[in-house]
C-alpha atoms as a PDB file:
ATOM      1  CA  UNK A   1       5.342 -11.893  16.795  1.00  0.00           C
ATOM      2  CA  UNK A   2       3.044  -9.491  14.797  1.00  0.00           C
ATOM      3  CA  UNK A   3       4.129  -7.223  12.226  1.00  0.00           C
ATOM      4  CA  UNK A   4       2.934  -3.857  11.988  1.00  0.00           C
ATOM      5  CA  UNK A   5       3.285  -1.412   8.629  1.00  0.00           C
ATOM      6  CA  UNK A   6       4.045   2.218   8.991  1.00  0.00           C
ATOM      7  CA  UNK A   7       3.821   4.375   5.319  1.00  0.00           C
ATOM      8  CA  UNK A   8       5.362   7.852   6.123  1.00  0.00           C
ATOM      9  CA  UNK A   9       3.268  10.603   4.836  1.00  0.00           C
ATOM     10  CA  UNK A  10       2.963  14.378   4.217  1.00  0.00           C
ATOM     11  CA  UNK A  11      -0.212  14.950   4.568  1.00  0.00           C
ATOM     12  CA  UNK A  12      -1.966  13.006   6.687  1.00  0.00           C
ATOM     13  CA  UNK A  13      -5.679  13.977   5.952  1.00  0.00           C
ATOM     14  CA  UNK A  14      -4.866  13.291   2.480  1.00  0.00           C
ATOM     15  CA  UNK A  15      -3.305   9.807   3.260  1.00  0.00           C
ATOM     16  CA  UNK A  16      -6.517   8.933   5.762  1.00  0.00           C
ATOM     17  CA  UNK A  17      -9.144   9.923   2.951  1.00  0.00           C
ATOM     18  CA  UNK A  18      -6.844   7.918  -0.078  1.00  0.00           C
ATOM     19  CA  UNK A  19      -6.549   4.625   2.043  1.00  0.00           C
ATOM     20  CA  UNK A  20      -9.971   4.643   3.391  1.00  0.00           C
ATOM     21  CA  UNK A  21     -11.617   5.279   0.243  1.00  0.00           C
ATOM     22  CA  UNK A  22      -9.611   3.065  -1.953  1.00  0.00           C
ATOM     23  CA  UNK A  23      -8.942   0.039   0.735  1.00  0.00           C
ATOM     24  CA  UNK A  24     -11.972   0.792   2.535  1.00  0.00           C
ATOM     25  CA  UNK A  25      -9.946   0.498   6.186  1.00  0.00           C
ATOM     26  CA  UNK A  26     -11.179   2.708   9.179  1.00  0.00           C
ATOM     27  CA  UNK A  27      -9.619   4.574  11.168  1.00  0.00           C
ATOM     28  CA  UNK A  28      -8.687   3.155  14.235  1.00  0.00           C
ATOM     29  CA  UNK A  29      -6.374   5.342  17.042  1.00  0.00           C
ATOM     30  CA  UNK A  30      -5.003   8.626  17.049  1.00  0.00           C
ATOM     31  CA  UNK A  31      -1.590  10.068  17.598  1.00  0.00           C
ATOM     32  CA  UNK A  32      -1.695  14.110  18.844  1.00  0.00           C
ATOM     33  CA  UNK A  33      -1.637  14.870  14.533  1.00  0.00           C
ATOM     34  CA  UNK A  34       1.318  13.092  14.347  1.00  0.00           C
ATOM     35  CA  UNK A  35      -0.266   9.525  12.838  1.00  0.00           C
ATOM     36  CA  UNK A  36      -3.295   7.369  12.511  1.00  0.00           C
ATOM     37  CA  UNK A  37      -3.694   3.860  13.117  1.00  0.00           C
ATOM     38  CA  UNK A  38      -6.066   2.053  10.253  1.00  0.00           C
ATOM     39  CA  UNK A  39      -7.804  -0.964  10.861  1.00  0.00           C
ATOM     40  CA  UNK A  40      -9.466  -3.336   8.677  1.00  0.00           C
ATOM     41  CA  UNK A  41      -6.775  -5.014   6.820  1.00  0.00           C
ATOM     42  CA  UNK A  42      -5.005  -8.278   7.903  1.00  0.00           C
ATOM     43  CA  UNK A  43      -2.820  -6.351   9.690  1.00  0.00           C
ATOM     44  CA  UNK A  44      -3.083  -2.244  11.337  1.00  0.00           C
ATOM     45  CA  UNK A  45      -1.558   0.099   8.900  1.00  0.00           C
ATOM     46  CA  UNK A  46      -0.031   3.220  10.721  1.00  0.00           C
ATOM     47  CA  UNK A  47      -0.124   6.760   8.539  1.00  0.00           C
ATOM     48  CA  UNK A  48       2.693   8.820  10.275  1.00  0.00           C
ATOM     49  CA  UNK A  49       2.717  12.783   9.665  1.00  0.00           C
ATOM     50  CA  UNK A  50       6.706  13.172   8.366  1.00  0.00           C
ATOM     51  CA  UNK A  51       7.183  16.160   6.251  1.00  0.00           C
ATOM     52  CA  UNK A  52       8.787  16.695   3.040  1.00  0.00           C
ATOM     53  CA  UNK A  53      12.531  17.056   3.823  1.00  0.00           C
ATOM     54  CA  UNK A  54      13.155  15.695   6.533  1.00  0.00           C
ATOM     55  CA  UNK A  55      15.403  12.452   7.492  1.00  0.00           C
ATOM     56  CA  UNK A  56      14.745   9.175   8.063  1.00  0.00           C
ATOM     57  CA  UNK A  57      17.232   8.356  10.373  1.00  0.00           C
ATOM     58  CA  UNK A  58      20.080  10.206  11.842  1.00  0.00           C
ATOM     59  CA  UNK A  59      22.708   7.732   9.695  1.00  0.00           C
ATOM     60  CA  UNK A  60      20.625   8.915   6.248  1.00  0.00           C
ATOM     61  CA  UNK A  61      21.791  11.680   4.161  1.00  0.00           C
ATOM     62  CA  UNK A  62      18.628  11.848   1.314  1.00  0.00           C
ATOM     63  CA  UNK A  63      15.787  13.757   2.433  1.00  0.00           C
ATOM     64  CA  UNK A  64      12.299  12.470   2.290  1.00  0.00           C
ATOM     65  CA  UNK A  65      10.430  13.298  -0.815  1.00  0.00           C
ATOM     66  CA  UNK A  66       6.693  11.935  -2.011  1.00  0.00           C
ATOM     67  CA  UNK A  67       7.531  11.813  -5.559  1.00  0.00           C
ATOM     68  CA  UNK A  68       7.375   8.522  -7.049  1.00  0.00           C
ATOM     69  CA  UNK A  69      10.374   6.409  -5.340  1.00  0.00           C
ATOM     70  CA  UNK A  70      11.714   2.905  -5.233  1.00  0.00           C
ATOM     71  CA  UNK A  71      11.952   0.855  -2.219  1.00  0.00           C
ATOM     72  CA  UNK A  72      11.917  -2.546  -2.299  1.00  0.00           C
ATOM     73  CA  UNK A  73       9.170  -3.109  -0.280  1.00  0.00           C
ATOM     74  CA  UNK A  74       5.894  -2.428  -0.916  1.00  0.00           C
ATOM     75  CA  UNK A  75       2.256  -3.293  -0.472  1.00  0.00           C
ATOM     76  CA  UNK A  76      -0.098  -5.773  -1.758  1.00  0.00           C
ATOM     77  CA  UNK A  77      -4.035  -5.920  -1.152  1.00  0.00           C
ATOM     78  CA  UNK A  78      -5.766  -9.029  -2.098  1.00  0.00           C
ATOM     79  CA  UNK A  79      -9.451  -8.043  -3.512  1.00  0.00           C
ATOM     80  CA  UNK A  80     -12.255 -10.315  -4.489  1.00  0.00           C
ATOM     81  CA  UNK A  81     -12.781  -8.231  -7.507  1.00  0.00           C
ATOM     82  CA  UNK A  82     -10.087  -6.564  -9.070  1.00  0.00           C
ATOM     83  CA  UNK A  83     -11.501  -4.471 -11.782  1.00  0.00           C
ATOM     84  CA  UNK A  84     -14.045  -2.334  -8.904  1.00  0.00           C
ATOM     85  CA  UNK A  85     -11.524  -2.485  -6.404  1.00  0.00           C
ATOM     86  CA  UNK A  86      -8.743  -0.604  -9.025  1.00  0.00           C
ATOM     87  CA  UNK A  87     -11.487   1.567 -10.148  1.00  0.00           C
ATOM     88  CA  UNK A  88     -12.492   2.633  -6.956  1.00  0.00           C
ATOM     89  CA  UNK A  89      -8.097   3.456  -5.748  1.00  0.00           C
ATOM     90  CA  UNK A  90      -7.690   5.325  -9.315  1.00  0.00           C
ATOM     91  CA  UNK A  91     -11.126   7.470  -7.798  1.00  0.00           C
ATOM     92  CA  UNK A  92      -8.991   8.116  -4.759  1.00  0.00           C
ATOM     93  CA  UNK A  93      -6.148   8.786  -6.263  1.00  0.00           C
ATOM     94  CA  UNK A  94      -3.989   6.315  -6.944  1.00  0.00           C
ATOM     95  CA  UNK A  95      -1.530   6.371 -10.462  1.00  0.00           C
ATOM     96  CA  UNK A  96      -1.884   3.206 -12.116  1.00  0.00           C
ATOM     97  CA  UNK A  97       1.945   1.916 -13.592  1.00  0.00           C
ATOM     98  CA  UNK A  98       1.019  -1.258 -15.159  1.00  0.00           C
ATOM     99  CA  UNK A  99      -3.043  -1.997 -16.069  1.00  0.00           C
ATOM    100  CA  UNK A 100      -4.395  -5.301 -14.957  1.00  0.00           C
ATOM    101  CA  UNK A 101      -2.197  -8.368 -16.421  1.00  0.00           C
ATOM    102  CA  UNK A 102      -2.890 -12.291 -16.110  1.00  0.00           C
ATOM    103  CA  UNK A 103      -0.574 -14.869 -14.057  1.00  0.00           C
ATOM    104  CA  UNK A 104      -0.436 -17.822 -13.397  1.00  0.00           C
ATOM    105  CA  UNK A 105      -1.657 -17.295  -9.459  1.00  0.00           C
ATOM    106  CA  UNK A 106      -4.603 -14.655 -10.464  1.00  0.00           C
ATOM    107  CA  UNK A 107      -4.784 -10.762 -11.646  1.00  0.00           C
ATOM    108  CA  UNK A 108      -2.745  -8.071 -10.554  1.00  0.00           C
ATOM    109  CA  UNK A 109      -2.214  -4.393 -11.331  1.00  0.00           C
ATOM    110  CA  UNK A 110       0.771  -2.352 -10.067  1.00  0.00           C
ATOM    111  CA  UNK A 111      -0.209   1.273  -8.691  1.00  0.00           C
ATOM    112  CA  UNK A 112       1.302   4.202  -6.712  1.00  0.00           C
ATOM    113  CA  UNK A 113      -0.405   6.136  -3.591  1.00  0.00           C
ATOM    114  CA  UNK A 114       0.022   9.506  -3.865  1.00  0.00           C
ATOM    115  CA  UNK A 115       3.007   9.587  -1.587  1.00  0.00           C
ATOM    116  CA  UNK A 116       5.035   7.533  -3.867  1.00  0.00           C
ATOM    117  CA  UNK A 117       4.354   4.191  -2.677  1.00  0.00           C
ATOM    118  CA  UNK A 118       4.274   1.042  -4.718  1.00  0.00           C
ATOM    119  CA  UNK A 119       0.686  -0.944  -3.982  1.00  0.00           C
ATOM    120  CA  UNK A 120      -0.067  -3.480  -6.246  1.00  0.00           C
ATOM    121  CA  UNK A 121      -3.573  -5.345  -6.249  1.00  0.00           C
ATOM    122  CA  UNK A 122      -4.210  -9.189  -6.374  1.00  0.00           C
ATOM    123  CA  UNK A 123      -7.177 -10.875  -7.462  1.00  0.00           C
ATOM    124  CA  UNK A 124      -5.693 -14.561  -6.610  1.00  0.00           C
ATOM    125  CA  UNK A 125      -7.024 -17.543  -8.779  1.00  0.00           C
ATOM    126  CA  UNK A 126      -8.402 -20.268  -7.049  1.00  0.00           C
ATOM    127  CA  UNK A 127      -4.977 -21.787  -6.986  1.00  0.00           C
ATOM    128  CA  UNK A 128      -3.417 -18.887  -6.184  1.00  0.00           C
ATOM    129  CA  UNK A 129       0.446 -18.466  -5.315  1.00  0.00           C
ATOM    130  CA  UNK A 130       0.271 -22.410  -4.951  1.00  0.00           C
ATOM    131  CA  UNK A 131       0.384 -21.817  -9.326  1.00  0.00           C
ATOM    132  CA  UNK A 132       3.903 -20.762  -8.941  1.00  0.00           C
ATOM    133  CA  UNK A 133       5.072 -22.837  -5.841  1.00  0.00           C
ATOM    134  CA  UNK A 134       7.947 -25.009  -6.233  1.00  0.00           C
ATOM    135  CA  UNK A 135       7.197 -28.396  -4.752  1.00  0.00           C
ATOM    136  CA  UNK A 136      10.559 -29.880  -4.647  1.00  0.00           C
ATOM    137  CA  UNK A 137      11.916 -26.591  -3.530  1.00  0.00           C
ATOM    138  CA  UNK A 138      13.326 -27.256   0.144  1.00  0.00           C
END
């Protein structure tokens, strides 16, 4: 199996020049304006042109918006260096929600892209989620 991740945006020169800059992927393929395929991350991330207003799906009733939603899936990006790779997403315009905090597994900050999405960024300890695991868990 392999898992692909589509993010729905409005603009999609906007969304190529925010995730390139901040997550430093490349563009890979192009869709006839209506998406991008970026490369460079563990898996490809597809941008796809949907405009404000329109529907999901033909069973939805809420129209797409890019203000600042909940969903309850979002993504993380797992940096080396947390501190210059939040710098460099607020430059591109990410909204930081919650500044850099400590766990148990490493450092993370929560952010949004400017289409509403929730990102967060991890800067795993050397123990990493292995900190938090449950060993007699089943």
């Amino acid at each position: 199996m392999k898992l692909l991740v589509n993010i729905d945006v409005d603009d999609l020169p906007r969304a190529i020049e925010f995730y390139t800059d901040a997550f430093g992927l490349s563009v890979g393929r192009r869709f006839a304006d209506s998406g991008v395929e970026l490369t460079g991350a563990a898996v490809p991330l597809y941008l796809l042109a949907k405009e404000a207003g329109s529907l999901a799906a033909p069973t939805t009733t809420r129209p797409r918006d890019y203000e600042r939603h909940w969903t309850p899936v979002h993504l993380d990006f797992v940096v080396d260096d947390i501190d210059a790779a939040l710098s460099r997403a607020l430059r591109a315009g990410a909204v930081l929600e919650k500044p850099v905090s400590d766990a148990a597994y490493g450092r993370l900050a929560l952010l949004a892209d400017p289409f509403g999405h929730g990102l967060c960024l991890i800067e795993f300890s050397e123990a990493g989620y292995d900190a938090i695991a449950d060993p007699d868990a089943p």
